[in-house]
PDB file of N, CA and C in Angstrom:
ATOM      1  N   UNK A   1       0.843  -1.174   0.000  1.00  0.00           N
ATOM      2  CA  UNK A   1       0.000   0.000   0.000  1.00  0.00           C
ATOM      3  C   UNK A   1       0.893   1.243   0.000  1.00  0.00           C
ATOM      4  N   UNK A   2       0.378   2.477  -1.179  1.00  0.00           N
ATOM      5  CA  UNK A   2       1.343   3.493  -0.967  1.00  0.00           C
ATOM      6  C   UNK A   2       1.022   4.026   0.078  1.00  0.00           C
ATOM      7  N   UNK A   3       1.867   4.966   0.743  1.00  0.00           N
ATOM      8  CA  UNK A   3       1.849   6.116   1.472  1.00  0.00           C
ATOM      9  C   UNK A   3       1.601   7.472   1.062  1.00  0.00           C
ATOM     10  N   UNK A   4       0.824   8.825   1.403  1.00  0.00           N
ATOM     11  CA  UNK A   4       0.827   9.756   1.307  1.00  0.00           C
ATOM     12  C   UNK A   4       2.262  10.793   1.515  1.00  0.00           C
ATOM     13  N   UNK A   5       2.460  11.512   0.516  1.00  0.00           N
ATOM     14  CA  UNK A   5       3.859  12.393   0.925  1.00  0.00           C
ATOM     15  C   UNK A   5       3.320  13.474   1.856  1.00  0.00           C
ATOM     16  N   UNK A   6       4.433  13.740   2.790  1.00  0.00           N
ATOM     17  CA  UNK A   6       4.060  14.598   3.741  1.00  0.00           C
ATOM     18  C   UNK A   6       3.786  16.622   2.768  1.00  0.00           C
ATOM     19  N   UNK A   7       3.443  16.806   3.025  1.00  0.00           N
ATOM     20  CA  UNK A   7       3.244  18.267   2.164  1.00  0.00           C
ATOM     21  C   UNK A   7       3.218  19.637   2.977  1.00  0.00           C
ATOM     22  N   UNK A   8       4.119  20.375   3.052  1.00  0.00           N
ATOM     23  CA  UNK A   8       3.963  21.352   3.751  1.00  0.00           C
ATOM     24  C   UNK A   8       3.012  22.301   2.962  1.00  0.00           C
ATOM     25  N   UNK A   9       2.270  23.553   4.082  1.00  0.00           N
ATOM     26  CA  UNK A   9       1.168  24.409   3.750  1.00  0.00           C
ATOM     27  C   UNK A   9       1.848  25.559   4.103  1.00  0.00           C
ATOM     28  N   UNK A  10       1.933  26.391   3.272  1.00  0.00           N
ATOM     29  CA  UNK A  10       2.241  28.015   3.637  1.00  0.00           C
ATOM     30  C   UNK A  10       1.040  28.790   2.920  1.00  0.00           C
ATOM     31  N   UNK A  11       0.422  29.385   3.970  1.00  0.00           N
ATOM     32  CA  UNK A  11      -0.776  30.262   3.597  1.00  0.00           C
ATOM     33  C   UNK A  11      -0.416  31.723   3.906  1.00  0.00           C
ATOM     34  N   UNK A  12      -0.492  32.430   2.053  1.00  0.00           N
ATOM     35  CA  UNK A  12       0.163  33.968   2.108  1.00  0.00           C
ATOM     36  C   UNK A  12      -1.406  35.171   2.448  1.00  0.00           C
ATOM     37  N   UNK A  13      -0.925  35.750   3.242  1.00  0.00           N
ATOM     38  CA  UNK A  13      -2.538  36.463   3.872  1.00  0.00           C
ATOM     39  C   UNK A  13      -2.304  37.828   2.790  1.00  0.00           C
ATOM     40  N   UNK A  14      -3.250  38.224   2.765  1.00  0.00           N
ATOM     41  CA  UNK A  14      -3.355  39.000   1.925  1.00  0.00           C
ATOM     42  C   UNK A  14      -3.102  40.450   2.378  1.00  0.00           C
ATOM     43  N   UNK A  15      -1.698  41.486   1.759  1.00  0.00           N
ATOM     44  CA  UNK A  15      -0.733  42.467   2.124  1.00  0.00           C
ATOM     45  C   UNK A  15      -2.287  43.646   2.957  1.00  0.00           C
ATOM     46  N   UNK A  16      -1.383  43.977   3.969  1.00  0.00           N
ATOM     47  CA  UNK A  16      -1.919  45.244   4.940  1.00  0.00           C
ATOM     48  C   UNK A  16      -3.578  44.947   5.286  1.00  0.00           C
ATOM     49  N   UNK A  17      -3.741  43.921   5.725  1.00  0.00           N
ATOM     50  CA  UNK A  17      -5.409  42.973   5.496  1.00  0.00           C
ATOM     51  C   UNK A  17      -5.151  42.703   6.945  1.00  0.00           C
ATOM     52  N   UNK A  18      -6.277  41.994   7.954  1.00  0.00           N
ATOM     53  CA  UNK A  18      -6.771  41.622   8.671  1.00  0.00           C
ATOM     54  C   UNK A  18      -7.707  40.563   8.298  1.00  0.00           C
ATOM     55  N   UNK A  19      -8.099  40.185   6.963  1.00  0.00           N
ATOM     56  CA  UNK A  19      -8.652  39.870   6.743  1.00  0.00           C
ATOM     57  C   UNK A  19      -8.416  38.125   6.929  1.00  0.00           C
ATOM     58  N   UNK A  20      -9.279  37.176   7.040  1.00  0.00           N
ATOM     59  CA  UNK A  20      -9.029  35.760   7.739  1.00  0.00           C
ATOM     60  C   UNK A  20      -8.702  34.825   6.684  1.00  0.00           C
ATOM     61  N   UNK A  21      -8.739  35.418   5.150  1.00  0.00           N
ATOM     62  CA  UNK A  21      -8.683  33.960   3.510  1.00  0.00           C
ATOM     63  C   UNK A  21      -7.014  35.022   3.072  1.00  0.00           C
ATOM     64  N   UNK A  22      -6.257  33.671   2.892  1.00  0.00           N
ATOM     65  CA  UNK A  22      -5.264  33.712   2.356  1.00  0.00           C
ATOM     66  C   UNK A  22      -5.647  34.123   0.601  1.00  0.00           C
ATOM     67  N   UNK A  23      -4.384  34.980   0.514  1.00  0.00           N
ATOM     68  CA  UNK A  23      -4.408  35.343  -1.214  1.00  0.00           C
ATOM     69  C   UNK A  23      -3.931  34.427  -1.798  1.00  0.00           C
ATOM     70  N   UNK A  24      -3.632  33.143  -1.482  1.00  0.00           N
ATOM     71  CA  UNK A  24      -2.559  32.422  -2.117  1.00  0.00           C
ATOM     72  C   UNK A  24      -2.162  31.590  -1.265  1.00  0.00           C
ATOM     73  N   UNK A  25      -1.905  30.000  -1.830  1.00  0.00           N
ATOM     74  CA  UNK A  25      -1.261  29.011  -0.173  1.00  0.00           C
ATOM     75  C   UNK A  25      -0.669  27.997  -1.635  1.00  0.00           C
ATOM     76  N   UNK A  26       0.517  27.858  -0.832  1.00  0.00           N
ATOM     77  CA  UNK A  26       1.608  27.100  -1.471  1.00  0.00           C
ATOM     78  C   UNK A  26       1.542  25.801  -0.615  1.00  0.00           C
ATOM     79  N   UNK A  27       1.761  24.842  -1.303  1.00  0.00           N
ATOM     80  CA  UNK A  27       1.701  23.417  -0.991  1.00  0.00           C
ATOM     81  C   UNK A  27       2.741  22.846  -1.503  1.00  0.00           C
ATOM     82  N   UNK A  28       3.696  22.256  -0.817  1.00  0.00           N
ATOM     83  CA  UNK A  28       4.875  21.443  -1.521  1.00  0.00           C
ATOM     84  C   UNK A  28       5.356  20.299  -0.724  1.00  0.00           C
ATOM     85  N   UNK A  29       4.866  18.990  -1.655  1.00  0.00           N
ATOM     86  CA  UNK A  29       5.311  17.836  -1.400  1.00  0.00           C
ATOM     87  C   UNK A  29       6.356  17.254  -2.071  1.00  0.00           C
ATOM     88  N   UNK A  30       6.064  16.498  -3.155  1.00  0.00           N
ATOM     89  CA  UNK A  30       6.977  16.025  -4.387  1.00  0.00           C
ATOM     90  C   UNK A  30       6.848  17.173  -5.115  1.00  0.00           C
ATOM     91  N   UNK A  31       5.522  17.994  -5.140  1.00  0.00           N
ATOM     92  CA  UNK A  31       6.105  19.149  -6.158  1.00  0.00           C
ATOM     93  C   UNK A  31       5.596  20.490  -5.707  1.00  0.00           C
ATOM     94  N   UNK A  32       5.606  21.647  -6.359  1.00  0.00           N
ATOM     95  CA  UNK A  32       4.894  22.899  -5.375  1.00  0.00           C
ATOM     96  C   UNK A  32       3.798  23.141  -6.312  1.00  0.00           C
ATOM     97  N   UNK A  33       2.757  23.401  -5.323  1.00  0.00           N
ATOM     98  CA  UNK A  33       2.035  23.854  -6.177  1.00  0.00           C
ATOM     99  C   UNK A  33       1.118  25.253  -5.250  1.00  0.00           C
ATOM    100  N   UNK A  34       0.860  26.513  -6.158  1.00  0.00           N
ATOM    101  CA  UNK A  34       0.150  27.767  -5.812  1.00  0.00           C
ATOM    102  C   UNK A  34      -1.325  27.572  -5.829  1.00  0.00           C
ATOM    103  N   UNK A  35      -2.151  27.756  -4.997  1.00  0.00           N
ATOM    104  CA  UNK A  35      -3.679  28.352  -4.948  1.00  0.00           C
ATOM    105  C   UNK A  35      -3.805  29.307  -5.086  1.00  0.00           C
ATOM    106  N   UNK A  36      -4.125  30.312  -5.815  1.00  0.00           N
ATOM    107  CA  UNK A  36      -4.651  31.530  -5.634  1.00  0.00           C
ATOM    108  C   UNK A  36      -6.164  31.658  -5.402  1.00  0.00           C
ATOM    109  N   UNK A  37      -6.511  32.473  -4.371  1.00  0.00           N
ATOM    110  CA  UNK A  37      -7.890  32.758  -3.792  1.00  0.00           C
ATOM    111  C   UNK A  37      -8.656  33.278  -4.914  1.00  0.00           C
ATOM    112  N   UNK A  38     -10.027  33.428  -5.116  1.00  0.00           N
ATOM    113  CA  UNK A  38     -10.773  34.134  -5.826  1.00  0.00           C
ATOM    114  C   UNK A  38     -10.711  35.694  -5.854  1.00  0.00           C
ATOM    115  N   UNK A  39     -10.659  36.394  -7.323  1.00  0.00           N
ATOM    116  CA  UNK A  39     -10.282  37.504  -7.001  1.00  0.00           C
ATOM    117  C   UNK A  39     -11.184  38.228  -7.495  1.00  0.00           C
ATOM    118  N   UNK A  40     -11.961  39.228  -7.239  1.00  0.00           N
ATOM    119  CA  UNK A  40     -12.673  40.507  -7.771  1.00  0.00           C
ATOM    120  C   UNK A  40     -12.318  41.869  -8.141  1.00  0.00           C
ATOM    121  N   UNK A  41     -12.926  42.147  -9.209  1.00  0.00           N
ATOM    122  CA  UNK A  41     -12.459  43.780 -10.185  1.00  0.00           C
ATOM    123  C   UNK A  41     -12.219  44.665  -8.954  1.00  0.00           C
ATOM    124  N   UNK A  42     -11.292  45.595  -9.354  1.00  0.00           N
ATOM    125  CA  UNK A  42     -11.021  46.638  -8.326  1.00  0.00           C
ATOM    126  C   UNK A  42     -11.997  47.684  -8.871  1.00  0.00           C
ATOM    127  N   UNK A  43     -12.381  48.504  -8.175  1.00  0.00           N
ATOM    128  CA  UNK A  43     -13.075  49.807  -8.234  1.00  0.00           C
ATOM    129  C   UNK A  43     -12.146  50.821  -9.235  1.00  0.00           C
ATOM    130  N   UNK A  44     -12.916  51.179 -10.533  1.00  0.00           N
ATOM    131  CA  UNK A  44     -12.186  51.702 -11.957  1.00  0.00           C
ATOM    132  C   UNK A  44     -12.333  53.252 -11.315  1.00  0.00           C
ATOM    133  N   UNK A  45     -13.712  53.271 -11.237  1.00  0.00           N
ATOM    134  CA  UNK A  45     -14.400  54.908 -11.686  1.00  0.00           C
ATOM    135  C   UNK A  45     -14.800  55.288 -10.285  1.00  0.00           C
ATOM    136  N   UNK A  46     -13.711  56.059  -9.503  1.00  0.00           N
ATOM    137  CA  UNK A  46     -14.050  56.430  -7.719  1.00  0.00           C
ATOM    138  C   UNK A  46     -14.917  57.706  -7.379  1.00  0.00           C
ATOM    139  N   UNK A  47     -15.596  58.310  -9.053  1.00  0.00           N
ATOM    140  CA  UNK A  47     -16.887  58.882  -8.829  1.00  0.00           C
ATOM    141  C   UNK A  47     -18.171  58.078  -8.487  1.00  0.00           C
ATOM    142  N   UNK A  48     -18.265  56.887  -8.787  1.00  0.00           N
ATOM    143  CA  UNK A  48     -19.539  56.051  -8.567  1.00  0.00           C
ATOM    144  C   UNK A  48     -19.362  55.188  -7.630  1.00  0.00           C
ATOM    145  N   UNK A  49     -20.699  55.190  -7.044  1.00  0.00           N
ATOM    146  CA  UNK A  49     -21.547  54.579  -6.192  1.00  0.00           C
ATOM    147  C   UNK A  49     -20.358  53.191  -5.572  1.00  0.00           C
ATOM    148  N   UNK A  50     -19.719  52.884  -4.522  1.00  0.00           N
ATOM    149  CA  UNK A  50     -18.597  51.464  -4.793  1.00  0.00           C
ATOM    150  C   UNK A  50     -20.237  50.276  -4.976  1.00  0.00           C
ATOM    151  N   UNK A  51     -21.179  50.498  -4.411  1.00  0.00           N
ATOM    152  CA  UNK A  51     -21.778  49.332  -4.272  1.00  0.00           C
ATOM    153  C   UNK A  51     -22.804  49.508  -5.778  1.00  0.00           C
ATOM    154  N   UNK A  52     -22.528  50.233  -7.075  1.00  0.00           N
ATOM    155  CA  UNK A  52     -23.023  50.046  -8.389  1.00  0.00           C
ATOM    156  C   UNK A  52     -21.849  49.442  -9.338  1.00  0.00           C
ATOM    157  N   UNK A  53     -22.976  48.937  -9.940  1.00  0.00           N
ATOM    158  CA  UNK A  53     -21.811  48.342 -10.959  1.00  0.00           C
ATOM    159  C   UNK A  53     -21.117  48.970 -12.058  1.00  0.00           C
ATOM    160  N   UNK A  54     -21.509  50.397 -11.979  1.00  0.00           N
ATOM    161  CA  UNK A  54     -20.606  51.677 -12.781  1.00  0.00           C
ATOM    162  C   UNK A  54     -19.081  51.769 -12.117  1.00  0.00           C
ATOM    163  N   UNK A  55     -19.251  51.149 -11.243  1.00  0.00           N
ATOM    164  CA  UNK A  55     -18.063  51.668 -10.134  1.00  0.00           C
ATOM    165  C   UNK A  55     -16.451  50.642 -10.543  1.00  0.00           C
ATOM    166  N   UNK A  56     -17.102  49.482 -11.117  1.00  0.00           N
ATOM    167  CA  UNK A  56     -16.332  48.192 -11.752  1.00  0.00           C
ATOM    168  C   UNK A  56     -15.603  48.184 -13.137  1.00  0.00           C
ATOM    169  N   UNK A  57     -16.947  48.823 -14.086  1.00  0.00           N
ATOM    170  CA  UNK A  57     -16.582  49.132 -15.111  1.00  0.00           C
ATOM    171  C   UNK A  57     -17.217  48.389 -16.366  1.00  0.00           C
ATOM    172  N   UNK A  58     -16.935  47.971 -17.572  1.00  0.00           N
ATOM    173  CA  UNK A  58     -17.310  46.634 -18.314  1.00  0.00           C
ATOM    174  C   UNK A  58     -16.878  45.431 -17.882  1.00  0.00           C
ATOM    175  N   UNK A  59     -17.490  44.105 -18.630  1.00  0.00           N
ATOM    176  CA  UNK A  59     -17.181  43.164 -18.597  1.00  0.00           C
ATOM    177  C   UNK A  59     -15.756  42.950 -18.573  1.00  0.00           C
ATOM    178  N   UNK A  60     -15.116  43.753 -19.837  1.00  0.00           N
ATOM    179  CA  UNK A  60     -13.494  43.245 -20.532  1.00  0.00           C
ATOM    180  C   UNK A  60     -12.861  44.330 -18.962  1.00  0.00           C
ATOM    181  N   UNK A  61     -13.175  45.332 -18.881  1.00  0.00           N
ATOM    182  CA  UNK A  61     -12.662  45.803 -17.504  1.00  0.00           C
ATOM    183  C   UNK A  61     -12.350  45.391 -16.383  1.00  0.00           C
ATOM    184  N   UNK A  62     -13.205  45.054 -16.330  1.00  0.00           N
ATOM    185  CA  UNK A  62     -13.561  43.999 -14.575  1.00  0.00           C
ATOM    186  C   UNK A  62     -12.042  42.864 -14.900  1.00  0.00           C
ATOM    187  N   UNK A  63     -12.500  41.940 -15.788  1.00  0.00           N
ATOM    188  CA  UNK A  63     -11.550  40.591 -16.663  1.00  0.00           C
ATOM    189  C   UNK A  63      -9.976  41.020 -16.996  1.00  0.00           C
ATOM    190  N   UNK A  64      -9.799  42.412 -16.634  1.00  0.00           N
ATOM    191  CA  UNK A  64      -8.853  42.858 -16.831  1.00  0.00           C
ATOM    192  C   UNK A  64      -8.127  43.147 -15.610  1.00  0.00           C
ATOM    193  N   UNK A  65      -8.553  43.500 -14.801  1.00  0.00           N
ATOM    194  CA  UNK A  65      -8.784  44.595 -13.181  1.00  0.00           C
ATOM    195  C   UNK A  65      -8.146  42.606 -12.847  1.00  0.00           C
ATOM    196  N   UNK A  66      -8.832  41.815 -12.803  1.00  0.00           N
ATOM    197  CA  UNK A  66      -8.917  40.692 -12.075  1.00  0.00           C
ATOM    198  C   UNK A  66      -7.724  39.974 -12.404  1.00  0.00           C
ATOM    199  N   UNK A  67      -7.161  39.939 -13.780  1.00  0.00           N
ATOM    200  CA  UNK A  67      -6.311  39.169 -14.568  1.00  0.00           C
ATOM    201  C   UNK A  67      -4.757  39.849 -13.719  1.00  0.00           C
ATOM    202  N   UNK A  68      -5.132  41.010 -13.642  1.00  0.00           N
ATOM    203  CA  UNK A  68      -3.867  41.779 -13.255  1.00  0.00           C
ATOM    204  C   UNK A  68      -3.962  41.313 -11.982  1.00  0.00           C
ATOM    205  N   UNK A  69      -4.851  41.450 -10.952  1.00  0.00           N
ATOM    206  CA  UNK A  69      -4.687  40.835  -9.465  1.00  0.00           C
ATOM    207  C   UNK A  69      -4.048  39.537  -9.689  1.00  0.00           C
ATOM    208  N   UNK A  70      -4.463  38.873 -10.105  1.00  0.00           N
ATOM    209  CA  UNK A  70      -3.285  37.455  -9.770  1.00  0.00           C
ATOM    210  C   UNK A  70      -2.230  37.236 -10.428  1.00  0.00           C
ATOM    211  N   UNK A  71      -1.904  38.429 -11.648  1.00  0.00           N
ATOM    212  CA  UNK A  71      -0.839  38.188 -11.517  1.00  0.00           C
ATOM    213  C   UNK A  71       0.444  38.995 -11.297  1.00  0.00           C
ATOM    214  N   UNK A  72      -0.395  39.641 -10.173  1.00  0.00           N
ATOM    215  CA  UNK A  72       0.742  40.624  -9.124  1.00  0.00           C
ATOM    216  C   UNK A  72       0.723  39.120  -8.256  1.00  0.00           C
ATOM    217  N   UNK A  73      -0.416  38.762  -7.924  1.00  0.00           N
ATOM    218  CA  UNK A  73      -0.154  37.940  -6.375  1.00  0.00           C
ATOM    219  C   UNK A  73       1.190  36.504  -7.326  1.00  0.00           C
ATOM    220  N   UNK A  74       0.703  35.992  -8.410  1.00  0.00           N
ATOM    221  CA  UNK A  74       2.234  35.373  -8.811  1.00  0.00           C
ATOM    222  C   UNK A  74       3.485  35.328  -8.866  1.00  0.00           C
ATOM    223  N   UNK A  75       3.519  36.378  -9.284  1.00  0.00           N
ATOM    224  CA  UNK A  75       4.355  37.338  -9.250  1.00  0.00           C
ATOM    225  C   UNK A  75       5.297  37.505  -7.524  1.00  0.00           C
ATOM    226  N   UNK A  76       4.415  37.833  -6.883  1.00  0.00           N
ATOM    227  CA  UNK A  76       4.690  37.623  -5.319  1.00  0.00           C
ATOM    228  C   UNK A  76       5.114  36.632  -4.856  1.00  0.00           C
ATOM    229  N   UNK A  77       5.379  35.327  -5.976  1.00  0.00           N
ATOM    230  CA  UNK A  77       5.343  34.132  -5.346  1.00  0.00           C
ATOM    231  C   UNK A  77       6.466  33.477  -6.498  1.00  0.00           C
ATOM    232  N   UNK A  78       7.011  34.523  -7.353  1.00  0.00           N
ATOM    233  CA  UNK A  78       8.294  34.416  -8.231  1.00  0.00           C
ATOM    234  C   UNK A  78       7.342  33.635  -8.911  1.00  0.00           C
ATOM    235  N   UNK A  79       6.070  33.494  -9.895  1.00  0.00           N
ATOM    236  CA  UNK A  79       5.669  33.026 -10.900  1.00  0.00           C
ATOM    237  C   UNK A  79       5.033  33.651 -11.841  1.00  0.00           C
ATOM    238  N   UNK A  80       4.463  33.714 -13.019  1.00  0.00           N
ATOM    239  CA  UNK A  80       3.554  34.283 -13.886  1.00  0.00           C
ATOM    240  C   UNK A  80       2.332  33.411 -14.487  1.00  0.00           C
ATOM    241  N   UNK A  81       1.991  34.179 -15.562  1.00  0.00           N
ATOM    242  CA  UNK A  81       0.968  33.835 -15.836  1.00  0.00           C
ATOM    243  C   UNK A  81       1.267  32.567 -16.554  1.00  0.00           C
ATOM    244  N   UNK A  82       2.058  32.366 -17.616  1.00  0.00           N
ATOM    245  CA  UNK A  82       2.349  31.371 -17.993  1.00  0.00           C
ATOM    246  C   UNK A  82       2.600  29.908 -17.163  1.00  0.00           C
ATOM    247  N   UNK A  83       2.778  30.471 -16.178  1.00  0.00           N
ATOM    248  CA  UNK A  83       2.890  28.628 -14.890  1.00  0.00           C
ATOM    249  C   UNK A  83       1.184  28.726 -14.699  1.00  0.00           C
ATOM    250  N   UNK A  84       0.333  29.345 -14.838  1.00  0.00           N
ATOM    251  CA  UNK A  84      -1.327  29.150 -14.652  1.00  0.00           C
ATOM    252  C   UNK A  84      -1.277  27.644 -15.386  1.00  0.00           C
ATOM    253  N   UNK A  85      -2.158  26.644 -14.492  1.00  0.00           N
ATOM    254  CA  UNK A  85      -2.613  25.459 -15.335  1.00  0.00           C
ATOM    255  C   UNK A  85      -4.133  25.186 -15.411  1.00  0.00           C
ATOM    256  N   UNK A  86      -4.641  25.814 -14.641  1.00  0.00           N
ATOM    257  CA  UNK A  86      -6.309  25.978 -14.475  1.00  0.00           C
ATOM    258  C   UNK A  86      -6.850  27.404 -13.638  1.00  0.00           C
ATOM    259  N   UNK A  87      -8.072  27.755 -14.420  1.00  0.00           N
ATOM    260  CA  UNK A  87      -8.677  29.193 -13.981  1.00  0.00           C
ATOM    261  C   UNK A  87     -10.054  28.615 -14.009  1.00  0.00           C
ATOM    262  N   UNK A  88     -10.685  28.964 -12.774  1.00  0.00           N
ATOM    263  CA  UNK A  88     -12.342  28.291 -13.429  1.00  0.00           C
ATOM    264  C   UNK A  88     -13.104  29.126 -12.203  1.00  0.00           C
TER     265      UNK A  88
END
């Protein structure tokens, strides 16, 4: 019967936050692998409403705003976009 490899957990909290969900948790057993947390559009247009959706922007905006969040947080973690193997 195999055995499980032992795997260490490093969970990266997310910069100047209090907040309790890691931006990101690295797992490395036989190999490493990154989680990145779910990420949402930053606020485009800081004349509108934060809780309207003028405030986000378009679709391709938002998809843009978001694309760039993870891959600063990769980035943070010496990787890019190109090591991405699944987005869903």
């Amino acid at each position: 019967m195999a055995t499980a490899a032992s795997a260490d957990v490093v969970r990266h909290p997310i910069p100047n936050s209090t907040f309790p969900i890691a931006q990101a948790v690295t797992v490395t057993g036989n190999t490493t692998t990154v989680y990145v947390s779910g990420q949402v559009p930053p606020v485009v247009s800081k004349d509108a409403d934060p809780s309207s959706p003028q405030a986000y922007g378009d679709t391709k905006t938002q998809t843009v705003g978001v694309l760039n969040r993870i891959k600063g947080i990769l980035e943070g973690q010496g990787l890019g976009m190109g090591d991405v193997v699944k987005m869903q």
